[in-house]
PDB file of N, CA and C in Angstrom:
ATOM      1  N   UNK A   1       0.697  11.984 -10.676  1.00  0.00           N
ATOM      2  CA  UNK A   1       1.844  11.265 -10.173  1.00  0.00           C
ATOM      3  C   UNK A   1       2.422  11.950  -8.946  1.00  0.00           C
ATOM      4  N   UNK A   2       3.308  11.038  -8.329  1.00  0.00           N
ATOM      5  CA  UNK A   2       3.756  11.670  -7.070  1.00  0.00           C
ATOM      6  C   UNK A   2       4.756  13.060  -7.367  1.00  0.00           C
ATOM      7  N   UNK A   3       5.602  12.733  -8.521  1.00  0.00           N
ATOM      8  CA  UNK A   3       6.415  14.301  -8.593  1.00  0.00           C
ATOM      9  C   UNK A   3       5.484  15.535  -8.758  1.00  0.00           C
ATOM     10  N   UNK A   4       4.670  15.301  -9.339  1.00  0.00           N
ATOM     11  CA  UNK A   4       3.725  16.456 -10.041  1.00  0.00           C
ATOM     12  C   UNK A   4       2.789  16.700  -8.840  1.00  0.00           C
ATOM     13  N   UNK A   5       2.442  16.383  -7.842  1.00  0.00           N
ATOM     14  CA  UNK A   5       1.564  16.546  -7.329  1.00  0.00           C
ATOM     15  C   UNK A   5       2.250  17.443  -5.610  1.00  0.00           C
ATOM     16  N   UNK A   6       1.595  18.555  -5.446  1.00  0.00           N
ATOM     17  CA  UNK A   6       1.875  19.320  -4.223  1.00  0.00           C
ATOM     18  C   UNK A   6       1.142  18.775  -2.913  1.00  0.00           C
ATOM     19  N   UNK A   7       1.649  19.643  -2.145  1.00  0.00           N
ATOM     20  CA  UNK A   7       0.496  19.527  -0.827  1.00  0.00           C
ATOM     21  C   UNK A   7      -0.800  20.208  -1.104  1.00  0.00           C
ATOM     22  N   UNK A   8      -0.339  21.427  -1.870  1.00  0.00           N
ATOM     23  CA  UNK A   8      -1.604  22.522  -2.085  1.00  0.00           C
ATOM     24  C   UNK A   8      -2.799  22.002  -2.564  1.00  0.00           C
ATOM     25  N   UNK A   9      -1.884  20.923  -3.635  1.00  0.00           N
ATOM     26  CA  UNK A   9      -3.335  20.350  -4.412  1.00  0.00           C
ATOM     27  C   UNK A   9      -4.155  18.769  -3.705  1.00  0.00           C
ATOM     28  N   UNK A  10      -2.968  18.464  -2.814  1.00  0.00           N
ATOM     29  CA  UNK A  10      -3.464  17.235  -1.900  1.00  0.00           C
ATOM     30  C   UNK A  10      -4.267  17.901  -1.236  1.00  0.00           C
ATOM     31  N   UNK A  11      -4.147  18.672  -0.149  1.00  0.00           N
ATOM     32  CA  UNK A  11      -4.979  19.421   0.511  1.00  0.00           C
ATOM     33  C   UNK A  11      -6.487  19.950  -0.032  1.00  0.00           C
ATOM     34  N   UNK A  12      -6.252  20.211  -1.623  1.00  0.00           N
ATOM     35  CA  UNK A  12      -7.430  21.019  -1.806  1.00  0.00           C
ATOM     36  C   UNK A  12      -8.675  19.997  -2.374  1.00  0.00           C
ATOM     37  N   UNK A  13      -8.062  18.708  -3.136  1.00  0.00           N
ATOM     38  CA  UNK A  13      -8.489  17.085  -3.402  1.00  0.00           C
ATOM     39  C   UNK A  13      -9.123  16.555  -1.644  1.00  0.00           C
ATOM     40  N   UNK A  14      -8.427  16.944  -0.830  1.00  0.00           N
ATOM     41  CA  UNK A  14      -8.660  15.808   0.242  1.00  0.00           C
ATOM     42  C   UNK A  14     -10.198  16.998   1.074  1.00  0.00           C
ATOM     43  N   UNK A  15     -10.021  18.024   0.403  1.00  0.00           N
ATOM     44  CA  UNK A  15     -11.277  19.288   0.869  1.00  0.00           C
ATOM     45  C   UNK A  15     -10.802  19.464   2.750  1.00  0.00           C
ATOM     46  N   UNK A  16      -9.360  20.072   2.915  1.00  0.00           N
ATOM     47  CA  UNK A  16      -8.966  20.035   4.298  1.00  0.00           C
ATOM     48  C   UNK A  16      -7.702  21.325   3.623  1.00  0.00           C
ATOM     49  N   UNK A  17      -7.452  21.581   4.722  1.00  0.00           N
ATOM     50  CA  UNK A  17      -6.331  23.238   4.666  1.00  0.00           C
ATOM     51  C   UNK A  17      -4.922  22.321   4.406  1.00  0.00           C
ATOM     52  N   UNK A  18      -4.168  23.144   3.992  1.00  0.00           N
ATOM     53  CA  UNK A  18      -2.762  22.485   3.954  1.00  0.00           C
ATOM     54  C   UNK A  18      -2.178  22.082   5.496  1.00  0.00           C
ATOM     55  N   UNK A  19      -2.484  23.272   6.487  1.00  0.00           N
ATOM     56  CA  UNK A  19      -2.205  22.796   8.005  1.00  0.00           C
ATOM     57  C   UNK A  19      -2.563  21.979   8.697  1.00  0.00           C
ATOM     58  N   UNK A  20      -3.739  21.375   8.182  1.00  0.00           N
ATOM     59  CA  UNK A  20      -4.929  20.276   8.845  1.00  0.00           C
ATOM     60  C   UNK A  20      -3.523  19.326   8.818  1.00  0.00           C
ATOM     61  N   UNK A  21      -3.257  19.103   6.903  1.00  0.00           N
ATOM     62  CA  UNK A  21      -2.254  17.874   6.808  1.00  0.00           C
ATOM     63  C   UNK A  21      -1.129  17.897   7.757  1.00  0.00           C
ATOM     64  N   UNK A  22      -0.219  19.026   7.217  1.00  0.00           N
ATOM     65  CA  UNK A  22       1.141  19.220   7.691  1.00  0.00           C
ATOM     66  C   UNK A  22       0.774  19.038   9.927  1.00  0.00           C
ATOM     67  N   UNK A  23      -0.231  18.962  10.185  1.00  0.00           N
ATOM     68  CA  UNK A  23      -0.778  18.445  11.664  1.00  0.00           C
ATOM     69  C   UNK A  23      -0.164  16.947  11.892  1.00  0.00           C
ATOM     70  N   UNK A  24      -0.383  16.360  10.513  1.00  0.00           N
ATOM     71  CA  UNK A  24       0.305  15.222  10.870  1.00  0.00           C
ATOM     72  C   UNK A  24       1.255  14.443  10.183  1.00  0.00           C
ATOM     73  N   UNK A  25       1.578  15.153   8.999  1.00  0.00           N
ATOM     74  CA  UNK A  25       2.605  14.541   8.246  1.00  0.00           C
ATOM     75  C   UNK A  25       3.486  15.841   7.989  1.00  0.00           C
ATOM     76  N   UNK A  26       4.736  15.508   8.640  1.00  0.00           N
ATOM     77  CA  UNK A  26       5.886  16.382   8.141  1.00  0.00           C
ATOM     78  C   UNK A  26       6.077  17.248   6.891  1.00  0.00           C
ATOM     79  N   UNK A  27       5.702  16.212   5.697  1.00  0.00           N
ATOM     80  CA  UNK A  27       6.341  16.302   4.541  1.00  0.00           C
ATOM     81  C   UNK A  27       5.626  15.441   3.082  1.00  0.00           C
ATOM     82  N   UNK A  28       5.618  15.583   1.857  1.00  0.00           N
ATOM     83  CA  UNK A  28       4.738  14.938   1.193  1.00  0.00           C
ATOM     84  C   UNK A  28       5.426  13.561   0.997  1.00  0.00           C
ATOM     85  N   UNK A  29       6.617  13.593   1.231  1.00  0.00           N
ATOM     86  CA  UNK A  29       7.441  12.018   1.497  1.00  0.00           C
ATOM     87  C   UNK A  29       6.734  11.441   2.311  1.00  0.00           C
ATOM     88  N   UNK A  30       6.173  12.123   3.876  1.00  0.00           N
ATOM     89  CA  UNK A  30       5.719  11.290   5.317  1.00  0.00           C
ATOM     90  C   UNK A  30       4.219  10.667   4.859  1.00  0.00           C
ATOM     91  N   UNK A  31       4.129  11.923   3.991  1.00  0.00           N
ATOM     92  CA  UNK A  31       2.249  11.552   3.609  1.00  0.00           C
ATOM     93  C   UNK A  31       2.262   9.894   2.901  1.00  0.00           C
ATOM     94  N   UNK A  32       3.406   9.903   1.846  1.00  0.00           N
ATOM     95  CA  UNK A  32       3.579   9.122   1.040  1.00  0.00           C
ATOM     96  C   UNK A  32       3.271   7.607   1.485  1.00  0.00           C
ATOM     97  N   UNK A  33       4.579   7.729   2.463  1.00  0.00           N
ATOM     98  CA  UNK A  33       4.816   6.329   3.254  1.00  0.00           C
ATOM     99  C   UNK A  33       3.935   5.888   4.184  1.00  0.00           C
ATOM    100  N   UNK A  34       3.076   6.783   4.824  1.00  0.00           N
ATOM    101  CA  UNK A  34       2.034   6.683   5.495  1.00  0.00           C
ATOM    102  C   UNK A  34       1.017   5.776   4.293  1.00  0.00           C
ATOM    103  N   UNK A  35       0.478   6.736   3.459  1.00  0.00           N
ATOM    104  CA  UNK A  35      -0.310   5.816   2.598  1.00  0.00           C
ATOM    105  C   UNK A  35       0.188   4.600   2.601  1.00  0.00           C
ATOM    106  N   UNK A  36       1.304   4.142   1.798  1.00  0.00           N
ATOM    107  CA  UNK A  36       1.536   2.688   1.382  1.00  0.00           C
ATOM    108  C   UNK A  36       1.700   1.908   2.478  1.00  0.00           C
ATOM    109  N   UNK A  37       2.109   2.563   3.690  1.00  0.00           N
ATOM    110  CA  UNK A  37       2.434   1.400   4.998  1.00  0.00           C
ATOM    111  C   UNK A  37       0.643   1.004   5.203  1.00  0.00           C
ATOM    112  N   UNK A  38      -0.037   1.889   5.334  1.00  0.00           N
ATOM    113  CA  UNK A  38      -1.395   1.009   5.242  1.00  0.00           C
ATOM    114  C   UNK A  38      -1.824   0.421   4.075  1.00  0.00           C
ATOM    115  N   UNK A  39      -1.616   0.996   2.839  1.00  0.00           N
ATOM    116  CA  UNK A  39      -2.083  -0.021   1.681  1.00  0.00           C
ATOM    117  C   UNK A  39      -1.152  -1.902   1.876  1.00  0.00           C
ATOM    118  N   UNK A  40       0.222  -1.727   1.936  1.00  0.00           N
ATOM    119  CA  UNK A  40       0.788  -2.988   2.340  1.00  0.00           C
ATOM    120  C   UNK A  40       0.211  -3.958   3.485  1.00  0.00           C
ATOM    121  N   UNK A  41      -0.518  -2.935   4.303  1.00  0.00           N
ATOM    122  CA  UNK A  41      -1.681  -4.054   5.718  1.00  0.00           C
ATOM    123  C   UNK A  41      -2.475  -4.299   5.017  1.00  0.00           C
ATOM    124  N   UNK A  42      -3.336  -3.728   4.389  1.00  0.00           N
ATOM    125  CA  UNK A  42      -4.456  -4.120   2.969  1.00  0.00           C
ATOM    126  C   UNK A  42      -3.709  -5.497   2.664  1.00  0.00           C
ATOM    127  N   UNK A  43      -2.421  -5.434   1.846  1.00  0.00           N
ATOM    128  CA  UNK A  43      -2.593  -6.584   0.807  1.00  0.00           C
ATOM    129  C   UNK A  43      -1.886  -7.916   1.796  1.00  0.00           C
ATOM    130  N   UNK A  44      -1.357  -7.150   2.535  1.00  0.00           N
ATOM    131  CA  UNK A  44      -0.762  -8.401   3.795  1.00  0.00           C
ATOM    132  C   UNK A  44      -2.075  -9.251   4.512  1.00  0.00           C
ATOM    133  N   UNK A  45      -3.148  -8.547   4.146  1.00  0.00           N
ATOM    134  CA  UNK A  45      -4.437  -9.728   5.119  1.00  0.00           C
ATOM    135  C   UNK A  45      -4.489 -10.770   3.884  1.00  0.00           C
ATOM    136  N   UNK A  46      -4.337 -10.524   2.394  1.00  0.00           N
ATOM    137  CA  UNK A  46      -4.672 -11.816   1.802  1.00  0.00           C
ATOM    138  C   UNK A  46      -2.859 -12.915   1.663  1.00  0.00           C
ATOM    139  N   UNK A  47      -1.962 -12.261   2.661  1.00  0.00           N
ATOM    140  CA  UNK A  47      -0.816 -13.323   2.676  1.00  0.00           C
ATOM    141  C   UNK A  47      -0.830 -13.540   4.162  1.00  0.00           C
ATOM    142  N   UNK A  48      -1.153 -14.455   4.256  1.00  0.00           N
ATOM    143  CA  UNK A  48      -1.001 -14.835   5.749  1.00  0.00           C
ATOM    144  C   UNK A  48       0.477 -15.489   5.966  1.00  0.00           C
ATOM    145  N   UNK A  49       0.500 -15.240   7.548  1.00  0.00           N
ATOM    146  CA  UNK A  49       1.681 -15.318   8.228  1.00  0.00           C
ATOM    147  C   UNK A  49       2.330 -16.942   7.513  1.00  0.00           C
ATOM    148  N   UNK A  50       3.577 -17.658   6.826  1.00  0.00           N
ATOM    149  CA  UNK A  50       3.845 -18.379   6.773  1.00  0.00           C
ATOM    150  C   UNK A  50       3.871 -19.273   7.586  1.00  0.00           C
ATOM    151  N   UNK A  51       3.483 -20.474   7.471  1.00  0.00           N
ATOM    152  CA  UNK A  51       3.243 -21.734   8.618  1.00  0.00           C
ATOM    153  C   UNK A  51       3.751 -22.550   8.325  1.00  0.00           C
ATOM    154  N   UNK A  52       4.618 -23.249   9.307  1.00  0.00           N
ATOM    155  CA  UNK A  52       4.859 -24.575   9.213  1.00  0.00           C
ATOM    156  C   UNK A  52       4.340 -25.789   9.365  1.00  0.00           C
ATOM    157  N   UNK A  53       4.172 -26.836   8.057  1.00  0.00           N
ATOM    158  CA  UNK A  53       3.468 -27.389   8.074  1.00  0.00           C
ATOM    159  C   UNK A  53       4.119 -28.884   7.766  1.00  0.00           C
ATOM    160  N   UNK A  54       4.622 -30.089   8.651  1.00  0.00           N
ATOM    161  CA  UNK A  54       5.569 -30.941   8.199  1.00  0.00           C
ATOM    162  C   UNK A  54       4.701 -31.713   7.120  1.00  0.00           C
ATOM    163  N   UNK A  55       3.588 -31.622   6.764  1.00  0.00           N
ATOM    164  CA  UNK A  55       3.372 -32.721   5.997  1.00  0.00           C
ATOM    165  C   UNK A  55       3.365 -32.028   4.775  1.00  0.00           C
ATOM    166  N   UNK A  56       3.675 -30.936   4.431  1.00  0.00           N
ATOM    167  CA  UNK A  56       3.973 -29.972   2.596  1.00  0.00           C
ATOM    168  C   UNK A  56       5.307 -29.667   2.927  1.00  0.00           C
ATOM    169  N   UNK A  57       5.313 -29.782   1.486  1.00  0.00           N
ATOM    170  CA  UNK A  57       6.782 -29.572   1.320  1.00  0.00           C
ATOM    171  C   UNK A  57       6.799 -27.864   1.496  1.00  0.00           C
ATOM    172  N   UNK A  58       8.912 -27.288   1.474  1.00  0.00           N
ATOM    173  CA  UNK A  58       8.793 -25.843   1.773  1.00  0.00           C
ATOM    174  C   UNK A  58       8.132 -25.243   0.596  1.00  0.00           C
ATOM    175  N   UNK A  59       8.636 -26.080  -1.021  1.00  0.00           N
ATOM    176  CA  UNK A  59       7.482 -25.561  -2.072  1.00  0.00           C
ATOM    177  C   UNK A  59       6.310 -25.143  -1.978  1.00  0.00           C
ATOM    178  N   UNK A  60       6.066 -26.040  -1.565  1.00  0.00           N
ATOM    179  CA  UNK A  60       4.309 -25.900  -1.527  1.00  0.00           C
ATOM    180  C   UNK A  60       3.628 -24.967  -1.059  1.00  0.00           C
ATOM    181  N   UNK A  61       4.458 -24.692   0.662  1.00  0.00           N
ATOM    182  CA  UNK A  61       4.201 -23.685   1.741  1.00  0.00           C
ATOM    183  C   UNK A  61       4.093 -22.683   1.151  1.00  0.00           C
ATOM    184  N   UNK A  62       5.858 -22.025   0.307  1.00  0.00           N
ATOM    185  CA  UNK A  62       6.098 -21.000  -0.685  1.00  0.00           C
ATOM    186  C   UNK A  62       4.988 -20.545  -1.637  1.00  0.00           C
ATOM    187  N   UNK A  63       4.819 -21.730  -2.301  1.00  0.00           N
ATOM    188  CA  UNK A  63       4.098 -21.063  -3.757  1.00  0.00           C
ATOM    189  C   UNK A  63       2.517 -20.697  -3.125  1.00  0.00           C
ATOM    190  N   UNK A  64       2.216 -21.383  -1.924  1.00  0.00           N
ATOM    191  CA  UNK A  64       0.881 -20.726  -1.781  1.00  0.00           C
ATOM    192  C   UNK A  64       0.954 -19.200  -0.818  1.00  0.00           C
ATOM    193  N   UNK A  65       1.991 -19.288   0.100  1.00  0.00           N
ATOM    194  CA  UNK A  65       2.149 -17.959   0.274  1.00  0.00           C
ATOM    195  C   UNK A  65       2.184 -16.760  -1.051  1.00  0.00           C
ATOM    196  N   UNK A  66       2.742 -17.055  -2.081  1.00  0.00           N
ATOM    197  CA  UNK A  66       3.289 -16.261  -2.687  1.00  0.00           C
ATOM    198  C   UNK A  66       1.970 -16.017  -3.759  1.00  0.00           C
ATOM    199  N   UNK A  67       1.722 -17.027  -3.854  1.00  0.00           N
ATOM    200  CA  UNK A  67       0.308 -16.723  -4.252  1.00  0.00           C
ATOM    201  C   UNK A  67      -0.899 -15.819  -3.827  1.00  0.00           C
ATOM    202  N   UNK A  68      -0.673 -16.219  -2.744  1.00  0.00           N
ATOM    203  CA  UNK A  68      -1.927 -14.876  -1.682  1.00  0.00           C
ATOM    204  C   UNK A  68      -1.153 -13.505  -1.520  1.00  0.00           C
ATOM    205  N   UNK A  69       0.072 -13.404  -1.676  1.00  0.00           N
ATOM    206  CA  UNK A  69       0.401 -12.188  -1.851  1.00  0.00           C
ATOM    207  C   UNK A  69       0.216 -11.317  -3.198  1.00  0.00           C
ATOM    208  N   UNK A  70       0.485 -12.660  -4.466  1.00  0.00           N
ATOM    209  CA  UNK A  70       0.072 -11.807  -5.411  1.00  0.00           C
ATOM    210  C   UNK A  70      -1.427 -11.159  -5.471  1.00  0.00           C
ATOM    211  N   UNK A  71      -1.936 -11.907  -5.049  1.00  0.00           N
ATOM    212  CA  UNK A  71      -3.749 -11.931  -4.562  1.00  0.00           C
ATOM    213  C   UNK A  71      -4.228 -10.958  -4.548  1.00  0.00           C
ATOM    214  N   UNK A  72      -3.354 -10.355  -3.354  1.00  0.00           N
ATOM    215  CA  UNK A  72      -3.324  -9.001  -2.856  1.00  0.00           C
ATOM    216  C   UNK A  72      -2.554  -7.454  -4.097  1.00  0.00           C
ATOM    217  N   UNK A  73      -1.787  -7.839  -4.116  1.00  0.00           N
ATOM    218  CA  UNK A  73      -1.485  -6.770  -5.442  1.00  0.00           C
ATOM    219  C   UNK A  73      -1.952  -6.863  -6.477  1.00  0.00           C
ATOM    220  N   UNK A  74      -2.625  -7.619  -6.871  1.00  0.00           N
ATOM    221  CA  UNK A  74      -3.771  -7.460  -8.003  1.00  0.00           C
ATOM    222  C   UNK A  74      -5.319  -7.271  -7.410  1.00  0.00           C
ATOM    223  N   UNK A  75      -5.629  -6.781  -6.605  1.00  0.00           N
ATOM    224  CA  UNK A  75      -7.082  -6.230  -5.917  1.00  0.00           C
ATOM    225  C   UNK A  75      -6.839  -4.763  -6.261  1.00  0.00           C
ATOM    226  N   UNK A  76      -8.256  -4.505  -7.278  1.00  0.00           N
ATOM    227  CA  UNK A  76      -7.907  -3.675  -7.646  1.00  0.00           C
ATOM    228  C   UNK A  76      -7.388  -1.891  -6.827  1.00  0.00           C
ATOM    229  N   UNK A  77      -8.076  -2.298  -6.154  1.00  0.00           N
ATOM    230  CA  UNK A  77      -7.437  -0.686  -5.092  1.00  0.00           C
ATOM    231  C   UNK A  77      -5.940  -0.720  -5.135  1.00  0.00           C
ATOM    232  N   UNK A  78      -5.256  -1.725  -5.257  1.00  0.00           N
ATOM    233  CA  UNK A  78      -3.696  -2.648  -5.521  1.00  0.00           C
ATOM    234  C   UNK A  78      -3.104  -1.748  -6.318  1.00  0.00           C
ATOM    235  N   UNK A  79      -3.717  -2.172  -7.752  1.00  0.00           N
ATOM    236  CA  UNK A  79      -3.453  -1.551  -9.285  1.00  0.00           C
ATOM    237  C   UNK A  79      -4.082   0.024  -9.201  1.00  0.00           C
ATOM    238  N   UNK A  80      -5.064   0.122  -8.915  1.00  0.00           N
ATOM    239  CA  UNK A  80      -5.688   1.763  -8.723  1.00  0.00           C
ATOM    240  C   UNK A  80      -4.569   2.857  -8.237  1.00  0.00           C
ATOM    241  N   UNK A  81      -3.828   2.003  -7.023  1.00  0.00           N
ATOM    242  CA  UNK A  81      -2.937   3.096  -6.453  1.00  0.00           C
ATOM    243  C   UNK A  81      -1.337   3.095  -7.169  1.00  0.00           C
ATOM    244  N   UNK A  82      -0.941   1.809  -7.769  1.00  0.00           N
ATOM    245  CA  UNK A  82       0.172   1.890  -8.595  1.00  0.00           C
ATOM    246  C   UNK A  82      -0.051   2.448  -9.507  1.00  0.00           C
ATOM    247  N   UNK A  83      -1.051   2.608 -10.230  1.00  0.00           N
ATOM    248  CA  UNK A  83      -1.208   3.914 -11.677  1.00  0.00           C
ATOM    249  C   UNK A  83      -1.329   5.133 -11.184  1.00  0.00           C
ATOM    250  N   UNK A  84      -1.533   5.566  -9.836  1.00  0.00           N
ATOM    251  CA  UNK A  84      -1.478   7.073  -9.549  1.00  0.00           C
ATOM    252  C   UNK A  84      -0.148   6.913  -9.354  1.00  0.00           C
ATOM    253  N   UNK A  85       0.702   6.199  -8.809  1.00  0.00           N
ATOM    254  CA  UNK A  85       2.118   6.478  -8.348  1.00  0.00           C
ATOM    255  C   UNK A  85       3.249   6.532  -9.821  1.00  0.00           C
ATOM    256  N   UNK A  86       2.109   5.791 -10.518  1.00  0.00           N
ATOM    257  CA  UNK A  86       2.922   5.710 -11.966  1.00  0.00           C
ATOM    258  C   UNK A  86       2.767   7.010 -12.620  1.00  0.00           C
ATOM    259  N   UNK A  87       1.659   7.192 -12.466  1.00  0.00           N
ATOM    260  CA  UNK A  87       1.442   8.619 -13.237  1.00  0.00           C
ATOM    261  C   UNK A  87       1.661   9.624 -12.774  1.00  0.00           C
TER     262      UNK A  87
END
């Protein structure tokens, strides 16, 4: 899980020095948000940009957006990385 887990041991998992990291992430918070801001581009390619479309209703538009987003958080790399954050 994220509390339990150091740089020392990120570093020694990722087979790179602790300085390699701290080269580009401040802090194990920066590392953090770094990860998920790219995992969220991951699940954002299966929700595409909302469109307007006059002949569906805004329902319709909605529930299929919302649909391809769930899409995306259930792929498993999705769930893979919420059970490390859980744990």
């Amino acid at each position: 899980g994220y509390a339990g887990t150091s740089m020392d041991l990120i570093a020694q998992e990722a087979k790179v020095s602790k300085i390699t990291i701290y080269k580009h992430f401040q802090n194990k918070a920066d590392l953090f948000n770094h990860i998920m801001k790219k995992h969220c581009e991951k699940i954002f390619q299966y929700a595409p940009i909302i469109k307007y479309t006059p002949t569906e209703s805004p329902h319709t538009i909605l529930t299929s957006f919302c649909n391809s987003f769930v899409e995306g958080l259930l792929q498993p790399e999705s769930i893979g990385l919420m059970r490390r954050i859980i744990g």
